[in-house]
PDB file of N, CA and C in Angstrom:
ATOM      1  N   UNK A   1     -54.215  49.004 262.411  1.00  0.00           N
ATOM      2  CA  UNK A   1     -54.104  48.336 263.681  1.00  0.00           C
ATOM      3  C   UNK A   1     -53.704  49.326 264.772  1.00  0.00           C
ATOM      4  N   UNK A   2     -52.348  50.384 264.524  1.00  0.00           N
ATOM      5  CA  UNK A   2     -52.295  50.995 265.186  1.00  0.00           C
ATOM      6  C   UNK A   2     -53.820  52.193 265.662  1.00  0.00           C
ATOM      7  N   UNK A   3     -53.604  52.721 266.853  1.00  0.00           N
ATOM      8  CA  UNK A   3     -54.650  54.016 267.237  1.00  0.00           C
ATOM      9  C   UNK A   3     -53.441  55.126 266.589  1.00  0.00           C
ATOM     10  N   UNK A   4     -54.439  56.393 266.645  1.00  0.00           N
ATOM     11  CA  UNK A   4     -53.859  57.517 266.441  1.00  0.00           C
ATOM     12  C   UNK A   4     -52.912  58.259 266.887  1.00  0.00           C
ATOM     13  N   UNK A   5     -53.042  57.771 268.327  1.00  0.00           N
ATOM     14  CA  UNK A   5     -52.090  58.135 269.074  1.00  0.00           C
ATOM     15  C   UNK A   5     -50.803  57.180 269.059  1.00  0.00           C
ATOM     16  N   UNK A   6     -51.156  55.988 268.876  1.00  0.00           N
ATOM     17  CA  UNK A   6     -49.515  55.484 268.837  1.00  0.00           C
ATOM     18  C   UNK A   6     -49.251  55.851 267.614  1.00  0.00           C
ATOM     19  N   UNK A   7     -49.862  55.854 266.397  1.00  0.00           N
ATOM     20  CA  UNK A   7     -48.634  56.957 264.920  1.00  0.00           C
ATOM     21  C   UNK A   7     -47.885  57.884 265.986  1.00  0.00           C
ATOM     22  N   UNK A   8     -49.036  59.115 266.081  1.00  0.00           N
ATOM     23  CA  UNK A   8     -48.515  60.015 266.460  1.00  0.00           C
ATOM     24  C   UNK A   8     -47.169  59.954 267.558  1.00  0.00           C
ATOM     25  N   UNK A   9     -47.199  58.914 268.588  1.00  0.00           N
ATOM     26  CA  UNK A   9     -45.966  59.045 269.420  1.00  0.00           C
ATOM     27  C   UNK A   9     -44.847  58.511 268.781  1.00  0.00           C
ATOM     28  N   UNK A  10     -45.161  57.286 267.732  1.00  0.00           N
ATOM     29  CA  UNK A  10     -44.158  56.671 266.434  1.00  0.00           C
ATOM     30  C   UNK A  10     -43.371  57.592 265.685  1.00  0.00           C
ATOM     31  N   UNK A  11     -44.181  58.822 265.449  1.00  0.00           N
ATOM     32  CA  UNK A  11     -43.838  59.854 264.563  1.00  0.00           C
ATOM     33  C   UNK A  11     -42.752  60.693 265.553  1.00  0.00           C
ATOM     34  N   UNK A  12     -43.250  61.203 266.963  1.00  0.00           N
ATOM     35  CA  UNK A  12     -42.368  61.990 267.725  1.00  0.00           C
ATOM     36  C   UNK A  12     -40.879  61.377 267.807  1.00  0.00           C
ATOM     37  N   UNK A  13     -41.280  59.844 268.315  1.00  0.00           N
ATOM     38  CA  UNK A  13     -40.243  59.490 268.738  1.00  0.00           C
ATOM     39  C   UNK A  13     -38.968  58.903 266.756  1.00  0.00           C
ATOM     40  N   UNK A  14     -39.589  58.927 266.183  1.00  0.00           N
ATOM     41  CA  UNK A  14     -38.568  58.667 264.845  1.00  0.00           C
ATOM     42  C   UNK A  14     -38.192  60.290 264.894  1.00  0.00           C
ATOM     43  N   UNK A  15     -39.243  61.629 264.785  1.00  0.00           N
ATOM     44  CA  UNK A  15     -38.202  62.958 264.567  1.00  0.00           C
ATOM     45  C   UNK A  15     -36.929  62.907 265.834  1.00  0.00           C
ATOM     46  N   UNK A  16     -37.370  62.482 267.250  1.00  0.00           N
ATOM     47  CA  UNK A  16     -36.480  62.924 268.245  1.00  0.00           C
ATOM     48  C   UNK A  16     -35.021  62.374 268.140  1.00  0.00           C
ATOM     49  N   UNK A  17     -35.688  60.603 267.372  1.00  0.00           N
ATOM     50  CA  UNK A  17     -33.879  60.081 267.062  1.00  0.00           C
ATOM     51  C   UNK A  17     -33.321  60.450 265.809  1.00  0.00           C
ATOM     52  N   UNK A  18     -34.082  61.221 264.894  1.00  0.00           N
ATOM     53  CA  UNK A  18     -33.257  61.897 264.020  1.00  0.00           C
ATOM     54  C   UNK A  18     -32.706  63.067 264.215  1.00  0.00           C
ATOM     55  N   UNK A  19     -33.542  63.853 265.151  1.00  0.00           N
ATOM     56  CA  UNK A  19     -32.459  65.174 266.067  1.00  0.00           C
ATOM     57  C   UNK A  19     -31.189  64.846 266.654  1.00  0.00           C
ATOM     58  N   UNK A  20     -31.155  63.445 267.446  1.00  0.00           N
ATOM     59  CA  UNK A  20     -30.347  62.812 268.094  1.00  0.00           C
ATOM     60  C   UNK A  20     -29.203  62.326 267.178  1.00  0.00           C
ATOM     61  N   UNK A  21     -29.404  61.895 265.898  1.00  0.00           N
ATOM     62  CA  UNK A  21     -28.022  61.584 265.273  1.00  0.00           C
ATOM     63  C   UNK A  21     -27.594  62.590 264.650  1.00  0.00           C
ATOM     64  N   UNK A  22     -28.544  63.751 264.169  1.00  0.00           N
ATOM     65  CA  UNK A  22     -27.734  65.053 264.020  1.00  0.00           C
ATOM     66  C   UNK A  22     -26.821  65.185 264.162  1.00  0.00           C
ATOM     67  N   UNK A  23     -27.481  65.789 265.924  1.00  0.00           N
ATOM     68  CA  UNK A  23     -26.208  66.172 266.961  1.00  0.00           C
ATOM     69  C   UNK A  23     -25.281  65.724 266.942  1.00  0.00           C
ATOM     70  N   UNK A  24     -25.376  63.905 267.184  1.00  0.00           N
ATOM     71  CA  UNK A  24     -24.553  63.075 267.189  1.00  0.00           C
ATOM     72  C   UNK A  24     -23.616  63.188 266.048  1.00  0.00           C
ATOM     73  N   UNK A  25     -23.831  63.392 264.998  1.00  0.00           N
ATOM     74  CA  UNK A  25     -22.675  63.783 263.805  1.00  0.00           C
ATOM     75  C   UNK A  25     -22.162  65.376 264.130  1.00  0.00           C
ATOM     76  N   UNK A  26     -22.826  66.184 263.818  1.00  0.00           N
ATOM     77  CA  UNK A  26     -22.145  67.845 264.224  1.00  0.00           C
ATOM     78  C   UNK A  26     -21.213  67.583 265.458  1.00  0.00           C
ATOM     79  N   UNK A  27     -21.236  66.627 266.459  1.00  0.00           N
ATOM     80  CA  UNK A  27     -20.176  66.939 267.788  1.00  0.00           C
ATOM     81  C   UNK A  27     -19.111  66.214 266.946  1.00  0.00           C
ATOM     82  N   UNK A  28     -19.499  64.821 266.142  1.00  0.00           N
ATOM     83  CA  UNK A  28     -18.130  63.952 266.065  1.00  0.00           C
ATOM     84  C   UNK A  28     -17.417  64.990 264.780  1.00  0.00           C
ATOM     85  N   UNK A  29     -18.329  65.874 263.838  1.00  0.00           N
ATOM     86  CA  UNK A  29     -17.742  66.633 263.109  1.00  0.00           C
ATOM     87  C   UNK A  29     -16.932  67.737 263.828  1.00  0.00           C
ATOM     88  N   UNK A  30     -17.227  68.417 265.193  1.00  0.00           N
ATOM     89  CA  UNK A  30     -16.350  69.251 265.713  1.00  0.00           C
ATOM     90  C   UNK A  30     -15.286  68.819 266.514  1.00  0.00           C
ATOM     91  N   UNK A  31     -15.291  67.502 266.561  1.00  0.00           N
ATOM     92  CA  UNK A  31     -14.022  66.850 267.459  1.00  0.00           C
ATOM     93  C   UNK A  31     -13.303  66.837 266.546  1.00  0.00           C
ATOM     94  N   UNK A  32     -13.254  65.982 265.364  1.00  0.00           N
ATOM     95  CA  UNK A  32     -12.577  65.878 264.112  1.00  0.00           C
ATOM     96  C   UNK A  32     -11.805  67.372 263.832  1.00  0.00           C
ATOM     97  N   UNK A  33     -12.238  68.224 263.424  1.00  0.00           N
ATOM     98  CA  UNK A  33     -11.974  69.655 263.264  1.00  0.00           C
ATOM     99  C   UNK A  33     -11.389  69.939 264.138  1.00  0.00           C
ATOM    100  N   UNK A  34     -11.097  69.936 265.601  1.00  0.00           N
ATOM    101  CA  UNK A  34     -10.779  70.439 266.723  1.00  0.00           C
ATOM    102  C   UNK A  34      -9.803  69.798 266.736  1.00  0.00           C
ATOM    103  N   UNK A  35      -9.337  69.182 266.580  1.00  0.00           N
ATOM    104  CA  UNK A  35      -7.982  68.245 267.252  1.00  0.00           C
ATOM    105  C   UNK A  35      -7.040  68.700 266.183  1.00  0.00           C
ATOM    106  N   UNK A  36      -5.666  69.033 266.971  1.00  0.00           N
ATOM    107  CA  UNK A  36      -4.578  69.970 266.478  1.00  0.00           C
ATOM    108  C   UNK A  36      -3.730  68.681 265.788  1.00  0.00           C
ATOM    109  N   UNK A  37      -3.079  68.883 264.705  1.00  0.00           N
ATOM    110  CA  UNK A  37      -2.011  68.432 264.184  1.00  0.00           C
ATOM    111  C   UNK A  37      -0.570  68.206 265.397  1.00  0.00           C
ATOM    112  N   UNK A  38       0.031  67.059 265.344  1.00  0.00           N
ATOM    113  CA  UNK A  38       1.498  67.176 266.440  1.00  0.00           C
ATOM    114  C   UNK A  38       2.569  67.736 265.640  1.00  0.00           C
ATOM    115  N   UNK A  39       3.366  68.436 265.900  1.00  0.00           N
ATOM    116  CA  UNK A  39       3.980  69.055 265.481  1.00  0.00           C
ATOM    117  C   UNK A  39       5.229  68.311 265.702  1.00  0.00           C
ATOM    118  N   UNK A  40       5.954  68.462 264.556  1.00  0.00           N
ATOM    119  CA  UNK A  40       7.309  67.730 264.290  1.00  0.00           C
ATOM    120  C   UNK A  40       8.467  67.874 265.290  1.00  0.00           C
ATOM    121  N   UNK A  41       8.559  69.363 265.349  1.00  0.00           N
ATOM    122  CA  UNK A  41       9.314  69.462 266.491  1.00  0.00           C
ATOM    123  C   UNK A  41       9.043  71.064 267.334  1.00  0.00           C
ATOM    124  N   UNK A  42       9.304  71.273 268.315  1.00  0.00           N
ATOM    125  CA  UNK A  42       8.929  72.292 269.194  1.00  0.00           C
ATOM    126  C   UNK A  42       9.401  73.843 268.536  1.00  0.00           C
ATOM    127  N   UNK A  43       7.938  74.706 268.624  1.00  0.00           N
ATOM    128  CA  UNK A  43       8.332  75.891 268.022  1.00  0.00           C
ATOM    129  C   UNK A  43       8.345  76.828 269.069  1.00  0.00           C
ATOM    130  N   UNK A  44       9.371  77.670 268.537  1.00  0.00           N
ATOM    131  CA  UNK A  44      10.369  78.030 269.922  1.00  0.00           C
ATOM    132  C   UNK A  44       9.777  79.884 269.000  1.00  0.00           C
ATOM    133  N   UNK A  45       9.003  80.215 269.791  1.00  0.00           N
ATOM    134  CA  UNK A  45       8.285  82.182 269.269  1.00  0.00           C
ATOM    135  C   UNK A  45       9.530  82.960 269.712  1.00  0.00           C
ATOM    136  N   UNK A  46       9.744  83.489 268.779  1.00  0.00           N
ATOM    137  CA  UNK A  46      10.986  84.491 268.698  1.00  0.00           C
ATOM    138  C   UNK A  46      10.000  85.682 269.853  1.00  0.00           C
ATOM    139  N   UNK A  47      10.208  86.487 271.082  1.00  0.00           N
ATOM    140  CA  UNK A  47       9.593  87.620 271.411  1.00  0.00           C
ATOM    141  C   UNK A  47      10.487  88.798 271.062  1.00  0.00           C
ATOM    142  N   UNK A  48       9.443  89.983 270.611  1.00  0.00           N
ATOM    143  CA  UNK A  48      10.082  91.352 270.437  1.00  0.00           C
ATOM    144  C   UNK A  48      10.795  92.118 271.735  1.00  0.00           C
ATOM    145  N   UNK A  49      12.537  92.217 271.361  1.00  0.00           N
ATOM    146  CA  UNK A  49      13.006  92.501 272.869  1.00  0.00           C
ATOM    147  C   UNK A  49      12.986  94.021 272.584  1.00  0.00           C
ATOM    148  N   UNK A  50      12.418  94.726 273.798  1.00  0.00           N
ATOM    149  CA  UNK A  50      12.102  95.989 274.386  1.00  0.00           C
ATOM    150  C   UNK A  50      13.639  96.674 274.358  1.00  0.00           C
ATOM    151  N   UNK A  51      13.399  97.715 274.027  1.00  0.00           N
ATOM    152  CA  UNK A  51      14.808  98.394 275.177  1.00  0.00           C
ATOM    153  C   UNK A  51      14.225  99.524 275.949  1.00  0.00           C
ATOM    154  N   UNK A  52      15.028  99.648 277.075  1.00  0.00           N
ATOM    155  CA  UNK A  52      14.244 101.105 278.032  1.00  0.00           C
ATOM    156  C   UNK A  52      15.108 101.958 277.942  1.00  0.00           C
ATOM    157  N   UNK A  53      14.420 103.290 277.513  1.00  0.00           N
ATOM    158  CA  UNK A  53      14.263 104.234 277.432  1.00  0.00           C
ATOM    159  C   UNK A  53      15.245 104.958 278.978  1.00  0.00           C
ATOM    160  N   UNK A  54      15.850 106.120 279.067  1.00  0.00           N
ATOM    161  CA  UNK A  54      16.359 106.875 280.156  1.00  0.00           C
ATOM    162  C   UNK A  54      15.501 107.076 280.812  1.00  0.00           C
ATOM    163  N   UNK A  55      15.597 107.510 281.898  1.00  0.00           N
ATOM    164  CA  UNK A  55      14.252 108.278 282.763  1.00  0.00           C
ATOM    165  C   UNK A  55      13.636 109.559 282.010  1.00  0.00           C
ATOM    166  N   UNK A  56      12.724 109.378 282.127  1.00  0.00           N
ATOM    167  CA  UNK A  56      11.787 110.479 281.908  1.00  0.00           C
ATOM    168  C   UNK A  56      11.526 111.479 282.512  1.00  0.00           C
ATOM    169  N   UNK A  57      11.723 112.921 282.972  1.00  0.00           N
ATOM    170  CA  UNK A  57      11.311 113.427 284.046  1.00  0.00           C
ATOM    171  C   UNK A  57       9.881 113.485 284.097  1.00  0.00           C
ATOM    172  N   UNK A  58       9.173 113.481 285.334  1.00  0.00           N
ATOM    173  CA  UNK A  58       7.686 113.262 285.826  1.00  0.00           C
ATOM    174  C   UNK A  58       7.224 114.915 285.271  1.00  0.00           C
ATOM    175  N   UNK A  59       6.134 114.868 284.561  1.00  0.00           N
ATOM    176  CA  UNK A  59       5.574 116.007 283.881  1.00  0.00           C
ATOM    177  C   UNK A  59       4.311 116.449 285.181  1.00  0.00           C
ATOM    178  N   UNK A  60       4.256 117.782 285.135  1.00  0.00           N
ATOM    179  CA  UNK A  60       3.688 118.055 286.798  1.00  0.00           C
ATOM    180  C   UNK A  60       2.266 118.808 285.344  1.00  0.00           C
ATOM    181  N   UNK A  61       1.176 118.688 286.080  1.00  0.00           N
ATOM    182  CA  UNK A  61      -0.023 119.660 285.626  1.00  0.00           C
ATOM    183  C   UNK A  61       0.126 120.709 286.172  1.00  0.00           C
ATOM    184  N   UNK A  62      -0.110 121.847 285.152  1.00  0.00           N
ATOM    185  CA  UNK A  62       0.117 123.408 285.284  1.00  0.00           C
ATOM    186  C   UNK A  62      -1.387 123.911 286.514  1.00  0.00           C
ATOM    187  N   UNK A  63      -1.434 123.846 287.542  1.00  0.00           N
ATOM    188  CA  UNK A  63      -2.810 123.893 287.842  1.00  0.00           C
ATOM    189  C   UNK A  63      -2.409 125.031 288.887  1.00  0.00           C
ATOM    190  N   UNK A  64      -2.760 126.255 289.093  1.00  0.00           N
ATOM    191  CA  UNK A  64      -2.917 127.712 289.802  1.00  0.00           C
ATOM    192  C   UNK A  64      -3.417 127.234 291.069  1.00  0.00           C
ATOM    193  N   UNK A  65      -2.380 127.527 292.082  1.00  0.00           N
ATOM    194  CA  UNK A  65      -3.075 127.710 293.426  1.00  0.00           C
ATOM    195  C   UNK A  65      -4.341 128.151 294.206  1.00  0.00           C
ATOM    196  N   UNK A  66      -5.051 128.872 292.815  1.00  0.00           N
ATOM    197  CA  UNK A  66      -6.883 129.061 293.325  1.00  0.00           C
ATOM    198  C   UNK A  66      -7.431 127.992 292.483  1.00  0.00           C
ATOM    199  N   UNK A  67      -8.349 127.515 293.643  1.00  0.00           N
ATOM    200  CA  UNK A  67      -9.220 126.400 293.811  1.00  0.00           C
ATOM    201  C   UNK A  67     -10.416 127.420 292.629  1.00  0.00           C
ATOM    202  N   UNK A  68     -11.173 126.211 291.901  1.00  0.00           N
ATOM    203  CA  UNK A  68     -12.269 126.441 291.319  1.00  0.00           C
ATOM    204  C   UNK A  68     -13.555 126.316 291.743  1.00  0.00           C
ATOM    205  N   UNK A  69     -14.331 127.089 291.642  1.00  0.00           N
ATOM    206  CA  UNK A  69     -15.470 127.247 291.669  1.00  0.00           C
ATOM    207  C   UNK A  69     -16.622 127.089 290.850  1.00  0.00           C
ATOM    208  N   UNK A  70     -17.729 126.257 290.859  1.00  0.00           N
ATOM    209  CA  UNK A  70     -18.728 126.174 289.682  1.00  0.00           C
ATOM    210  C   UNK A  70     -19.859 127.234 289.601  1.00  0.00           C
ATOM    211  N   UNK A  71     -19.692 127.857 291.190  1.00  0.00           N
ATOM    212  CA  UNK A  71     -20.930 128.806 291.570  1.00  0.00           C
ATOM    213  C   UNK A  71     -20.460 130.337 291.136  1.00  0.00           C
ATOM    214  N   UNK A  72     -19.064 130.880 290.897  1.00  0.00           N
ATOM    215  CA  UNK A  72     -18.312 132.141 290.175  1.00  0.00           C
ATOM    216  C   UNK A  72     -18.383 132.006 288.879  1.00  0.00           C
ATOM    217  N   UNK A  73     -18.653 130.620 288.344  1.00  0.00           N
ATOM    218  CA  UNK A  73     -18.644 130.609 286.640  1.00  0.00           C
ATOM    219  C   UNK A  73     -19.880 131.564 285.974  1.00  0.00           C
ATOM    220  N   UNK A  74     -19.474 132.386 284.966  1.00  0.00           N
ATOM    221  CA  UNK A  74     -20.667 132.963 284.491  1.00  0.00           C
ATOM    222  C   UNK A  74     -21.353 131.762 283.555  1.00  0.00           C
ATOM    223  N   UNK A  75     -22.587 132.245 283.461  1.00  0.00           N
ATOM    224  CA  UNK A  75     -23.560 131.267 282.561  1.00  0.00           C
ATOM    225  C   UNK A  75     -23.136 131.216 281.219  1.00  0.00           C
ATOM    226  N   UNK A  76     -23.373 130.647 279.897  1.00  0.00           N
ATOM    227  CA  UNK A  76     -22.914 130.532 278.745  1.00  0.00           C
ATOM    228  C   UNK A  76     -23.831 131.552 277.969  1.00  0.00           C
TER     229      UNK A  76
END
């Protein structure tokens, strides 16, 4: 009774709502998964306390009052 073409759009449209409940399960499976446990009571993170150090004296670069040149360099 049916034409060829209505199978065929019968057929599209049954794969498209089986793509559709897929999805529809994989999201309600990642909500499920996603949602955190409540925690009994508040966890309080210990942080690692620093201590500072004295001053440092500022370290200067050893660099010679003549300026460099790339054009005096001999070749390799």
């Amino acid at each position: 009774m049916h034409t060829p073409l209505l199978t065929y759009l019968l057929q599209i449209i049954k794969r498209q709502r089986f793509f559709i409940l897929l999805l529809l399960a994989q999201l309600a499976n990642i909500f499920v998964h996603s949602r955190l446990s409540a925690a009994d009571k508040p966890v309080f993170k210990r942080f690692n306390q620093f201590q500072v150090d004295d001053k440092l004296p500022i370290l200067a670069a050893d660099i010679g009052p003549e300026s460099l040149d790339f054009e005096q360099l001999e070749p390799v």
